[in-house]
PDB file of N, CA and C in Angstrom:
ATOM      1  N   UNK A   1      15.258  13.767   6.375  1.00  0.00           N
ATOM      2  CA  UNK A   1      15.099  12.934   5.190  1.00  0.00           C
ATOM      3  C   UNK A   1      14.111  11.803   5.497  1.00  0.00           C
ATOM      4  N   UNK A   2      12.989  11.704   4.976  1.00  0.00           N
ATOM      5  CA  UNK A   2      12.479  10.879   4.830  1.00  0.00           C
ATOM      6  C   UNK A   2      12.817   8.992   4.739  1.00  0.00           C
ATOM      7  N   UNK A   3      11.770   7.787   5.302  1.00  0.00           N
ATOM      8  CA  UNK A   3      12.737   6.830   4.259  1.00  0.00           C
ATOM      9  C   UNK A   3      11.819   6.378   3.564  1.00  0.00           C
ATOM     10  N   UNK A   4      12.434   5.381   3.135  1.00  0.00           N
ATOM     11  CA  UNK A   4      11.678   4.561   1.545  1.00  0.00           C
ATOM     12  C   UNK A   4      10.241   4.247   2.013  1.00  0.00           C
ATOM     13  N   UNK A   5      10.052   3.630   3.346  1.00  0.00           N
ATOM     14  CA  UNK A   5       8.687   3.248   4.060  1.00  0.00           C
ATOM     15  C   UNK A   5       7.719   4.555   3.644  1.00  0.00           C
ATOM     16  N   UNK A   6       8.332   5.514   4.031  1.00  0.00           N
ATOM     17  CA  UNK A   6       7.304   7.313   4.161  1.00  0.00           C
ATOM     18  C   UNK A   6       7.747   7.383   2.821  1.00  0.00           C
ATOM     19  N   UNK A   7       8.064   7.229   2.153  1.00  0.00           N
ATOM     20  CA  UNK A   7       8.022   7.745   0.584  1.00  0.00           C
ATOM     21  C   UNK A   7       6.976   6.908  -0.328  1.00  0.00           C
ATOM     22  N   UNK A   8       7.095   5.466   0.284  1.00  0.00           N
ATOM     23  CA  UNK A   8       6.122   4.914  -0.345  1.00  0.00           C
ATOM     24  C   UNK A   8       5.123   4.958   0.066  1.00  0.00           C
ATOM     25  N   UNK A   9       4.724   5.304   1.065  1.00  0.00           N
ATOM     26  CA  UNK A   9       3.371   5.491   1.479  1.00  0.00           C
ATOM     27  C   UNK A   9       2.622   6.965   1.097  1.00  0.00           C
ATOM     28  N   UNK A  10       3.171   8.019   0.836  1.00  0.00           N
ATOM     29  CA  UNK A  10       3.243   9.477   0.421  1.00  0.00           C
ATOM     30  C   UNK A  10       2.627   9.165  -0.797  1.00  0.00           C
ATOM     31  N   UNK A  11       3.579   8.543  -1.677  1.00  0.00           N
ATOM     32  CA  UNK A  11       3.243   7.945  -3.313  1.00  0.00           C
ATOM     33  C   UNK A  11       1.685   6.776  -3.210  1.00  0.00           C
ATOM     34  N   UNK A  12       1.824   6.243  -2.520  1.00  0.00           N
ATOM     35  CA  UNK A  12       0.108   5.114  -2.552  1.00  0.00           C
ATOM     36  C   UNK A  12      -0.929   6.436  -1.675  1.00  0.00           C
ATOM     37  N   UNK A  13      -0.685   7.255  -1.058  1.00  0.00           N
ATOM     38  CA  UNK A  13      -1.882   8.237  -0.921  1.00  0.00           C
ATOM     39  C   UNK A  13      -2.032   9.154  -2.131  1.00  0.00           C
ATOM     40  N   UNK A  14      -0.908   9.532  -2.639  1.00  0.00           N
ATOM     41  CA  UNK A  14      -0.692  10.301  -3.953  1.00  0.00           C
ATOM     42  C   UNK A  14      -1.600   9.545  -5.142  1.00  0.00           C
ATOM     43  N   UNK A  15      -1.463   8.199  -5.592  1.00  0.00           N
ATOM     44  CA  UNK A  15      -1.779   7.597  -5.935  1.00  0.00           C
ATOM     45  C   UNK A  15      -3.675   7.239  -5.868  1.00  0.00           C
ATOM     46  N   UNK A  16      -3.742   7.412  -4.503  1.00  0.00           N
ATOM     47  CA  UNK A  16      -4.883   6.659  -4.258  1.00  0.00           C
ATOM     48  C   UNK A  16      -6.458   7.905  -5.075  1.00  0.00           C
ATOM     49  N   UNK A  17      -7.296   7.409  -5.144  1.00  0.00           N
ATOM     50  CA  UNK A  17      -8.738   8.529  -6.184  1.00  0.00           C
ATOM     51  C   UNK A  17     -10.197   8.328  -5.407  1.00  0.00           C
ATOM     52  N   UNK A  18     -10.698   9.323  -5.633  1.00  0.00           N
ATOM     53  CA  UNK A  18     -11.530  10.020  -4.832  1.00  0.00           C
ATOM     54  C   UNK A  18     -12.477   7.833  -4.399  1.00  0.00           C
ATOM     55  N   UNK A  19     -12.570   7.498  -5.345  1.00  0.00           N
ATOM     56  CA  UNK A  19     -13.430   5.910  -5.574  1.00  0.00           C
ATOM     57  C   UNK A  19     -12.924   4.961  -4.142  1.00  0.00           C
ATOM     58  N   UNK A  20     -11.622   5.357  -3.969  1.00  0.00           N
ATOM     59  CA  UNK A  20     -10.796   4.552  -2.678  1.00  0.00           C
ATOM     60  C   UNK A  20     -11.710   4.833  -1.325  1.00  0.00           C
ATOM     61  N   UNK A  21     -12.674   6.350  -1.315  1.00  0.00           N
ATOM     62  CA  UNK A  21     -12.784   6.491  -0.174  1.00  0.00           C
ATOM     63  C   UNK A  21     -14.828   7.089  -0.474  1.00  0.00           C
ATOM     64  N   UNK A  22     -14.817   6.142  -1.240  1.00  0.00           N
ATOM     65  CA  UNK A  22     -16.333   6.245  -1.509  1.00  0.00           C
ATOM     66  C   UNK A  22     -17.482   5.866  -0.330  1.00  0.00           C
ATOM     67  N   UNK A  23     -17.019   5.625   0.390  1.00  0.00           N
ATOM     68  CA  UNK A  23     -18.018   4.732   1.456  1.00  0.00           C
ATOM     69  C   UNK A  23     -17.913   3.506   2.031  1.00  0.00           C
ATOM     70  N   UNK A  24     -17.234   2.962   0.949  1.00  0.00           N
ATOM     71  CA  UNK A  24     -17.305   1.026   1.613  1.00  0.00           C
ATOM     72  C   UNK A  24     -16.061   1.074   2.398  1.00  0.00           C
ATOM     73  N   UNK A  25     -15.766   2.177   2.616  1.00  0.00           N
ATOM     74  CA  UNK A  25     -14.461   1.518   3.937  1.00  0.00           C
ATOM     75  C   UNK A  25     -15.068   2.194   5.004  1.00  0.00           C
ATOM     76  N   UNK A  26     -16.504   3.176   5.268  1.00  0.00           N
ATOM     77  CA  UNK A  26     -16.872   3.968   6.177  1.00  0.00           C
ATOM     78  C   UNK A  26     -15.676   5.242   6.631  1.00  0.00           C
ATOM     79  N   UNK A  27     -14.993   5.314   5.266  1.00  0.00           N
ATOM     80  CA  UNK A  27     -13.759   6.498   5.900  1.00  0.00           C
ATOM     81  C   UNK A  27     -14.250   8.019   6.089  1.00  0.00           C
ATOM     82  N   UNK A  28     -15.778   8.097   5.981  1.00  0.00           N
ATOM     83  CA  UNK A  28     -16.127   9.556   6.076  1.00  0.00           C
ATOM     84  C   UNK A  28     -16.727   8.980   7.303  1.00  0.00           C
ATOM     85  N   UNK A  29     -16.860   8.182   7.961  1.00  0.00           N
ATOM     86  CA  UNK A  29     -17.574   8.469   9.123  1.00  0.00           C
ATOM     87  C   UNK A  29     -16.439   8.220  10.493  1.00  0.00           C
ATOM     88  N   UNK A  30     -14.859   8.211   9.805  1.00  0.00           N
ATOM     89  CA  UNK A  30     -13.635   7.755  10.792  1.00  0.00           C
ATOM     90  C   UNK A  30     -13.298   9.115  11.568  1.00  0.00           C
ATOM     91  N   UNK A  31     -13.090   9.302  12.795  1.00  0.00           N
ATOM     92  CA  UNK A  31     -11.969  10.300  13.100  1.00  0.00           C
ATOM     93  C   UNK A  31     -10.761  10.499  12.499  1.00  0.00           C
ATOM     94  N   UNK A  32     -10.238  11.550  12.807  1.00  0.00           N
ATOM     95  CA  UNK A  32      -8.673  11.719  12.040  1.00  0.00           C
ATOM     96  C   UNK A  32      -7.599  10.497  12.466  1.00  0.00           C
ATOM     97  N   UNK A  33      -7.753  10.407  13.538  1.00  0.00           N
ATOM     98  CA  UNK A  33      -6.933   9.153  14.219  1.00  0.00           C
ATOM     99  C   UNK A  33      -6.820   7.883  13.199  1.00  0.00           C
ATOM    100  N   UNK A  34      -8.381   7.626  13.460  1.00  0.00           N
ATOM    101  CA  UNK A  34      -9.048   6.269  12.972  1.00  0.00           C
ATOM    102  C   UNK A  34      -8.622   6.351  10.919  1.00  0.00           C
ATOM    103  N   UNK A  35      -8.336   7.052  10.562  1.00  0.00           N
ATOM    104  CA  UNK A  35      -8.466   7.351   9.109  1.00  0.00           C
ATOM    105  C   UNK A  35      -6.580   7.168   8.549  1.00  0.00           C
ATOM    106  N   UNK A  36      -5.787   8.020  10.141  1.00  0.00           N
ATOM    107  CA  UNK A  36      -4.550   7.822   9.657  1.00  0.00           C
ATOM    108  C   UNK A  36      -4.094   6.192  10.117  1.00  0.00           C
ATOM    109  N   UNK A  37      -4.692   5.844  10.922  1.00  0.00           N
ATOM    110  CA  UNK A  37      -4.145   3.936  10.974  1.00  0.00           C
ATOM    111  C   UNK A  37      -4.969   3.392   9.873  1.00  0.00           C
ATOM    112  N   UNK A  38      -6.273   3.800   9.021  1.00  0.00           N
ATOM    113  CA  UNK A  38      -6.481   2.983   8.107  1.00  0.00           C
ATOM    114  C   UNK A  38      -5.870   3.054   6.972  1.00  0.00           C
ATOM    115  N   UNK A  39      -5.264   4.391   6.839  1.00  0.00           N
ATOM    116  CA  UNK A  39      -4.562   4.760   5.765  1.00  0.00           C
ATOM    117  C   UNK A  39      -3.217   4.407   6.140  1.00  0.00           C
ATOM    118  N   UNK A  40      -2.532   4.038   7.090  1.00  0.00           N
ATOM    119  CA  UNK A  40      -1.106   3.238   7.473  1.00  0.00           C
ATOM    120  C   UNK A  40      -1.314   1.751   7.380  1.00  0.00           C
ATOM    121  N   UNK A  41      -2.540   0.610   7.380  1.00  0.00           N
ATOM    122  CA  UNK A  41      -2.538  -0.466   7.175  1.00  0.00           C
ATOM    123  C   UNK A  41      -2.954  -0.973   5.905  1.00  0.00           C
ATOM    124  N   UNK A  42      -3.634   0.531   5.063  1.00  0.00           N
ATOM    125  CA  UNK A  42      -3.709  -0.102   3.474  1.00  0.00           C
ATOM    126  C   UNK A  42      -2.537   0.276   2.575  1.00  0.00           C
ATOM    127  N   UNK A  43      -1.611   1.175   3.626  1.00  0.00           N
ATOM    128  CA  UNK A  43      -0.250   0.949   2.641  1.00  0.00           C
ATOM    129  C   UNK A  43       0.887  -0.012   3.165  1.00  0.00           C
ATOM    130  N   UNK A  44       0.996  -0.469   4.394  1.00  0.00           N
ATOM    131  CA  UNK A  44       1.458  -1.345   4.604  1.00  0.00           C
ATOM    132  C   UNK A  44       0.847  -2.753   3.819  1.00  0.00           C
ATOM    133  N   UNK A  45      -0.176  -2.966   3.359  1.00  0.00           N
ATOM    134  CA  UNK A  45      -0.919  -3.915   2.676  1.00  0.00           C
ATOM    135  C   UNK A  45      -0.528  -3.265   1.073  1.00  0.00           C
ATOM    136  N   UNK A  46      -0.141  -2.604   0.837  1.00  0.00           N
ATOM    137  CA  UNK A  46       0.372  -2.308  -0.796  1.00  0.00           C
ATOM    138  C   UNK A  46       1.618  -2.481  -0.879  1.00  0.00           C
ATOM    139  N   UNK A  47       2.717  -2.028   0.367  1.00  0.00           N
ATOM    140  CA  UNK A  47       3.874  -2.649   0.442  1.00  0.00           C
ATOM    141  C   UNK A  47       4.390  -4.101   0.304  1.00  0.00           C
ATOM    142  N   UNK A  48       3.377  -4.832   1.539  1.00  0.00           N
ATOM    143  CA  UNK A  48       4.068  -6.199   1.290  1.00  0.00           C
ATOM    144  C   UNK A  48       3.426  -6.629   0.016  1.00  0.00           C
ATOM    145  N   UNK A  49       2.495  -6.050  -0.469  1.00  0.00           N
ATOM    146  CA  UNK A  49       1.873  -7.376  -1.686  1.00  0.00           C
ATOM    147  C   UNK A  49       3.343  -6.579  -2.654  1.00  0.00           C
ATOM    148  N   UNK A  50       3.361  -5.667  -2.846  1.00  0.00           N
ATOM    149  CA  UNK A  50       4.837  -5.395  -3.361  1.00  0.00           C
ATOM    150  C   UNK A  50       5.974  -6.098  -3.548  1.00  0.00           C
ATOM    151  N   UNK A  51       6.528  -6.485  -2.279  1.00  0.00           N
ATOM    152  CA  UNK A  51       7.535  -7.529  -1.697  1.00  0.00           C
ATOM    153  C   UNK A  51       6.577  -8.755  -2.204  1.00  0.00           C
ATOM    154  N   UNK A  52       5.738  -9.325  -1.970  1.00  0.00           N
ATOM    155  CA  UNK A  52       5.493 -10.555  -2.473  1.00  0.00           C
ATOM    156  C   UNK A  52       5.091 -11.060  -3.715  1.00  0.00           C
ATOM    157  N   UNK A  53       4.592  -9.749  -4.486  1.00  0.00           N
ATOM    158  CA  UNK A  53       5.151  -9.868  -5.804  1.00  0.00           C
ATOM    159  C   UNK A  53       6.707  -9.994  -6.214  1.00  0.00           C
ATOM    160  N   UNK A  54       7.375  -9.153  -5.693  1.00  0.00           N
ATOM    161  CA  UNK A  54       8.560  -9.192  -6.459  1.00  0.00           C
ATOM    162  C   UNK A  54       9.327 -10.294  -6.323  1.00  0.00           C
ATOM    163  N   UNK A  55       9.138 -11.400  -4.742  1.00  0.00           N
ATOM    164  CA  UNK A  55       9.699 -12.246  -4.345  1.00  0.00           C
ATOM    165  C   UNK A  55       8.941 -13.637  -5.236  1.00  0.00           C
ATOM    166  N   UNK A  56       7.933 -13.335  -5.909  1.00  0.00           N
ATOM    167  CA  UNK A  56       7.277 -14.190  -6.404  1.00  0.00           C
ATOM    168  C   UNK A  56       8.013 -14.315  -8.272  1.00  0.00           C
ATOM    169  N   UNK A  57       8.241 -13.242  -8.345  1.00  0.00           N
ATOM    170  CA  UNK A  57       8.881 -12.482 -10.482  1.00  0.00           C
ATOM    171  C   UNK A  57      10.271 -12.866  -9.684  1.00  0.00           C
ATOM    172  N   UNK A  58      10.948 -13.054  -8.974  1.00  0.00           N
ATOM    173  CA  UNK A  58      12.057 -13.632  -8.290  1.00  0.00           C
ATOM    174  C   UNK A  58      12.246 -14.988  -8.641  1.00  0.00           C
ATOM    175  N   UNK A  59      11.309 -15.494  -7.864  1.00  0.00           N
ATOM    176  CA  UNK A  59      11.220 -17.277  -8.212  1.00  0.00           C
ATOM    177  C   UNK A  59      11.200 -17.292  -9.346  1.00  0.00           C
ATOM    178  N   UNK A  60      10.052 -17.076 -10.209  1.00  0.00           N
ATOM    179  CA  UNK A  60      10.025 -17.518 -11.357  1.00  0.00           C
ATOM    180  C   UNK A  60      11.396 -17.194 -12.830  1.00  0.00           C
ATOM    181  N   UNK A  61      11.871 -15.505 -11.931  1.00  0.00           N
ATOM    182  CA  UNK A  61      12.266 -15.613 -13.158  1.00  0.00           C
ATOM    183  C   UNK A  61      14.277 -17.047 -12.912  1.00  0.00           C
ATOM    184  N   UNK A  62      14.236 -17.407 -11.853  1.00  0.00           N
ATOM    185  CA  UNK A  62      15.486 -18.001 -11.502  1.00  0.00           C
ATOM    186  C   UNK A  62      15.029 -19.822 -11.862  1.00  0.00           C
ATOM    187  N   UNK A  63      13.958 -19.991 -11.671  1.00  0.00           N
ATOM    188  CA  UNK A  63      13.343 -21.071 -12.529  1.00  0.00           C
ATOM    189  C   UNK A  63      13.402 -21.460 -13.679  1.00  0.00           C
ATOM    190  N   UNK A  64      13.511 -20.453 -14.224  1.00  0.00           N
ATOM    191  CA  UNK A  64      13.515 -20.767 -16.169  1.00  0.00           C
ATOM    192  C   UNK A  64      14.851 -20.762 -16.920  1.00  0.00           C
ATOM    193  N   UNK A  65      15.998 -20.150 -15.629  1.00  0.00           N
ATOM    194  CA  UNK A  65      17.109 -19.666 -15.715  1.00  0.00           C
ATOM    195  C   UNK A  65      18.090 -21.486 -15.645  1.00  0.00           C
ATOM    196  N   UNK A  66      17.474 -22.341 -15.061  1.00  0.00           N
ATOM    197  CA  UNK A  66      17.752 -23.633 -14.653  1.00  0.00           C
ATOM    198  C   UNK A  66      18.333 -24.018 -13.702  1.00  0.00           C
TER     199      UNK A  66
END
């Protein structure tokens, strides 16, 4: 069984379109290696902005709450 970490990252490659890997990240000129840590640190970078959105719609919404 998979966990939530590998599921969400499965779903942001699922997600991701041909434009993600146009050139400006040099991902056609990466080894396989080099391509799976760039593709493990731009979903770890979609995760936390995740978490720091939600921790952010958190604050606010407990703010208005008084």
């Amino acid at each position: 069984m998979k966990d939530k970490v590998q599921e969400q990252a499965l779903e942001a490659v699922r997600l991701s379109r041909p434009e993600d890997y146009d050139g400006h990240t040099g991902f056609d000129r990466m080894t396989p290696s080099q391509r799976l840590a760039w593709l493990d640190e731009a979903t770890m970078f979609v995760f936390n902005q995740g978490i720091a959105t939600k921790k952010k719609n958190l604050g606010k919404s407990k703010s208005w709450q008084g």
